[in-house]
C-alpha atoms as a PDB file:
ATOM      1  CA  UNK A   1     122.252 127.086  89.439  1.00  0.00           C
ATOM      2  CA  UNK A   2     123.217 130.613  88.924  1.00  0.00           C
ATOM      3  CA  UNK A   3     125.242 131.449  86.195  1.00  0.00           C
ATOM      4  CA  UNK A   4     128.258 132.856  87.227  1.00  0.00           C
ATOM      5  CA  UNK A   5     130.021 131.377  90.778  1.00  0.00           C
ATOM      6  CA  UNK A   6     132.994 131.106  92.561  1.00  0.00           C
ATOM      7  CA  UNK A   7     133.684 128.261  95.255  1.00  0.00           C
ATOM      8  CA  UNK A   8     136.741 128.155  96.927  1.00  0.00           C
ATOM      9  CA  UNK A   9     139.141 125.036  95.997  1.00  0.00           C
ATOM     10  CA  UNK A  10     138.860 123.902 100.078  1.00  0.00           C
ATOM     11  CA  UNK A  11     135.428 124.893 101.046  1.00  0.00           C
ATOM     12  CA  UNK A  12     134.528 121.539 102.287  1.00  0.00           C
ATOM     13  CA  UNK A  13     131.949 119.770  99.821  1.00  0.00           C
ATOM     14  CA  UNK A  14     129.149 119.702 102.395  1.00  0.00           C
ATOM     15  CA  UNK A  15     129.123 123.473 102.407  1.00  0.00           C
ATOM     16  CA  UNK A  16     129.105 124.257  98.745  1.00  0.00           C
ATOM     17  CA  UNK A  17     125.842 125.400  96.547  1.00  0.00           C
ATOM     18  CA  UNK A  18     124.091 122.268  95.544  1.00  0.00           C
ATOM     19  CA  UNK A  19     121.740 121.512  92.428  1.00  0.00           C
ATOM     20  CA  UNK A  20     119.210 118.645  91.812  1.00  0.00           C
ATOM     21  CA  UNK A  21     119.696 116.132  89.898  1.00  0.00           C
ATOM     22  CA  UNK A  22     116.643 114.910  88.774  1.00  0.00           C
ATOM     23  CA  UNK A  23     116.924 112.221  86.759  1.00  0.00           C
ATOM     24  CA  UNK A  24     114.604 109.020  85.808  1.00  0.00           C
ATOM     25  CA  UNK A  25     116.285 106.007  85.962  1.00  0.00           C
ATOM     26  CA  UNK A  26     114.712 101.771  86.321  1.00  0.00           C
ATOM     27  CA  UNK A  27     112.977 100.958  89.395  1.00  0.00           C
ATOM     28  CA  UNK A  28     115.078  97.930  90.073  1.00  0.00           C
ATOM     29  CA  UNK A  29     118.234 101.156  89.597  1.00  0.00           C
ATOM     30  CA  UNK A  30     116.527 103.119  92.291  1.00  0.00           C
ATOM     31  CA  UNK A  31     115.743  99.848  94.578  1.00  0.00           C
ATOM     32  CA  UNK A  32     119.543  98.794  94.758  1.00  0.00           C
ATOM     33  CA  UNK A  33     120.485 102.499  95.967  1.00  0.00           C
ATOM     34  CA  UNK A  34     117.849 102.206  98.775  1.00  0.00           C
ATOM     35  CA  UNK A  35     119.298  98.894  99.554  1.00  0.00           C
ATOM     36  CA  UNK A  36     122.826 100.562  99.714  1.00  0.00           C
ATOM     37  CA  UNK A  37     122.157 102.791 101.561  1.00  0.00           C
ATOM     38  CA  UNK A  38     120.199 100.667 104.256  1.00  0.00           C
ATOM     39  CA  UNK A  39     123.974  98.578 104.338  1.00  0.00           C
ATOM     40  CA  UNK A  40     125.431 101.820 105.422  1.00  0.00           C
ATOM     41  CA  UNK A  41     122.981 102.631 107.935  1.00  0.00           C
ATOM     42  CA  UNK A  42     123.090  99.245 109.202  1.00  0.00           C
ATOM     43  CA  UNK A  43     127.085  99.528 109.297  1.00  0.00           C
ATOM     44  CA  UNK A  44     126.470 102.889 111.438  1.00  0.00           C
ATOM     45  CA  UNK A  45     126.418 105.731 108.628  1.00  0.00           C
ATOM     46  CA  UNK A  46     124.116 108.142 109.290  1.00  0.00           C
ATOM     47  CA  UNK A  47     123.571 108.995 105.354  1.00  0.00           C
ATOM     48  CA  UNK A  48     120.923 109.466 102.291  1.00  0.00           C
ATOM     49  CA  UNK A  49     120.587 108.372  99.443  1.00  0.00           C
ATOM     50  CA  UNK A  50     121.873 111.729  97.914  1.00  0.00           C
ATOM     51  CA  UNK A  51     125.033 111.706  99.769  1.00  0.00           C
ATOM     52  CA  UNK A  52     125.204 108.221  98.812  1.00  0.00           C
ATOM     53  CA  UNK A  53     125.101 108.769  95.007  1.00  0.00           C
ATOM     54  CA  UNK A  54     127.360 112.036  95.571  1.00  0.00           C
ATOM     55  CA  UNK A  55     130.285 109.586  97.090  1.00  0.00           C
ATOM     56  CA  UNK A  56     129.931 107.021  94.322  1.00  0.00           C
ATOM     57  CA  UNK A  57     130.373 109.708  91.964  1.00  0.00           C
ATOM     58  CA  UNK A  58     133.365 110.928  93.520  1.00  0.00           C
ATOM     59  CA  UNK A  59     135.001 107.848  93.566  1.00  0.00           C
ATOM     60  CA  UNK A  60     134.409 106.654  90.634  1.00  0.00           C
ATOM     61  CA  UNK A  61     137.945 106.344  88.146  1.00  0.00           C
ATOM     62  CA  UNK A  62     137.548 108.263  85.530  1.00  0.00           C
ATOM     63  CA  UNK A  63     139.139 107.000  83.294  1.00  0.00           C
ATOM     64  CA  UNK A  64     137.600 105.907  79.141  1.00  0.00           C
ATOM     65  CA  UNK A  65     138.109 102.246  79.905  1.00  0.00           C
ATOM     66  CA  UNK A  66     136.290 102.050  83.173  1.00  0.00           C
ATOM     67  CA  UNK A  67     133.534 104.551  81.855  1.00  0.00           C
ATOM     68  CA  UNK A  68     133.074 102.252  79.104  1.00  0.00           C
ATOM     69  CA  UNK A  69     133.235  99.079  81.387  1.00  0.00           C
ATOM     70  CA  UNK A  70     130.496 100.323  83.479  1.00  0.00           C
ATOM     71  CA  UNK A  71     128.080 101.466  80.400  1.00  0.00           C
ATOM     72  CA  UNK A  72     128.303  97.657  79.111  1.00  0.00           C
ATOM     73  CA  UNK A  73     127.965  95.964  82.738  1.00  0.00           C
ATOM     74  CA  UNK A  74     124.863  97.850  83.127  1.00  0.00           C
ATOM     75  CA  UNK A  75     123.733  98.167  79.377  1.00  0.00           C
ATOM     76  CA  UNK A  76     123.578  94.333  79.438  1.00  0.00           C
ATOM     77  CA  UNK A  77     122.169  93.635  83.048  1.00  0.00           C
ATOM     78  CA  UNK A  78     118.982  92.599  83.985  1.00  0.00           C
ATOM     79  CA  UNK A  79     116.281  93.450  86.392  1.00  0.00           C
ATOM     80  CA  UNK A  80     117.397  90.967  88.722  1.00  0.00           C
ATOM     81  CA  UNK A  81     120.788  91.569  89.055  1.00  0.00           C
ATOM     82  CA  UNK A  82     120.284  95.336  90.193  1.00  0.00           C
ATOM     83  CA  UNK A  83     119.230  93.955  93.776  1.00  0.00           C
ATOM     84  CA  UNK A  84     121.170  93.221  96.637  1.00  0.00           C
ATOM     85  CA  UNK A  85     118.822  90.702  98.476  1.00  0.00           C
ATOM     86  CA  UNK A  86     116.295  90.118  95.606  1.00  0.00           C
ATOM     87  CA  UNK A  87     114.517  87.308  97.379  1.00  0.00           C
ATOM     88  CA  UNK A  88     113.094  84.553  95.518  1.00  0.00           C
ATOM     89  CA  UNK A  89     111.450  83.196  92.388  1.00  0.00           C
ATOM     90  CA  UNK A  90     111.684  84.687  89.120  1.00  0.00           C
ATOM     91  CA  UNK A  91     109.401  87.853  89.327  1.00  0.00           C
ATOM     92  CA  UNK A  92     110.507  91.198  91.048  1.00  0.00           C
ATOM     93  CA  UNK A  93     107.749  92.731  93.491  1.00  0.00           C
ATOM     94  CA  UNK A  94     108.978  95.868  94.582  1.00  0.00           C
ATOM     95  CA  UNK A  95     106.243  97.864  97.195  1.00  0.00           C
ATOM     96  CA  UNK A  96     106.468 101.204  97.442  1.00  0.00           C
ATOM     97  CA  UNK A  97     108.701 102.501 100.666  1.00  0.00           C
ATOM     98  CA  UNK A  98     108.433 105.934 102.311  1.00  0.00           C
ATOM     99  CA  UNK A  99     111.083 108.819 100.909  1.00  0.00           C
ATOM    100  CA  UNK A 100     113.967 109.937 103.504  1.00  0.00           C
ATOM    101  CA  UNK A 101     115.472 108.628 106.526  1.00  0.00           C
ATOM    102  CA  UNK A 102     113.667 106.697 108.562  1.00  0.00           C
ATOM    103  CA  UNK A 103     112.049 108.126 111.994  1.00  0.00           C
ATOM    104  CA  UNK A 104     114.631 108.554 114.918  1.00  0.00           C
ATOM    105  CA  UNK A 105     117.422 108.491 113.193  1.00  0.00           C
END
C-alpha cells in the first residue's frame, strides 16, 4: 500500500486501491467461509470469498461489547461448530477444494 493516498469519500468501494490481507487462520475458519459463500452462490450471488469477508467486515457493529462478544464466541468454539453442514460422526475430514469460482460462472 503506498504511503501517502487520497480516495474520494464516494468513490464506490469496488473501485478503490485494494491490499491483501493475508492472514492464517483454522482450517475449519477457512471451511465455513467457503461454505458461505457457496449459500450465496446458491441464493444467486455471483461473489468470492474476498468480497465475502469484505461485506462481513463492513457490517459488522462496532461497537466494545459486540467486539468482545465475538472474541469469546469464537475463543471458546470448537472445530465442529465452525461448519455449516459438518456431516456426521465425531471427526472432521476436510479434502482439499480448488481456489476461486468455480468454472462457468
Amino acid at each position: 500500500m503506498p504511503r501517502d493516498f487520497d480516495i474520494s469519500y464516494d468513490a464506490p468501494i469496488d473501485q478503490v486501491p485494494r491490499v491483501p490481507v493475508g492472514k492464517m487462520w483454522p482450517i475449519p475458519v477457512h471451511r465455513r467461509l467457503e461454505q458461505l459463500v457457496d449459500v450465496a452462490r446458491a441464493d444467486g450471488e455471483r461473489t468470492s470469498a474476498t468480497e465475502l469477508l469484505a461485506a462481513i467486515v463492513y457490517a459488522f457493529e462496532a461497537t466494545p461489547e459486540n467486539i468482545t462478544s465475538a472474541l469469546r464466541a469464537y475463543r471458546t468454539s470448537t472445530a465442529g461448530e465452525h461448519l455449516i453442514d459438518r456431516g456426521g460422526g465425531d471427526v472432521l475430514r476436510f479434502k482439499k477444494r480448488a481456489q476461486g469460482r468455480p468454472v462457468g460462472r
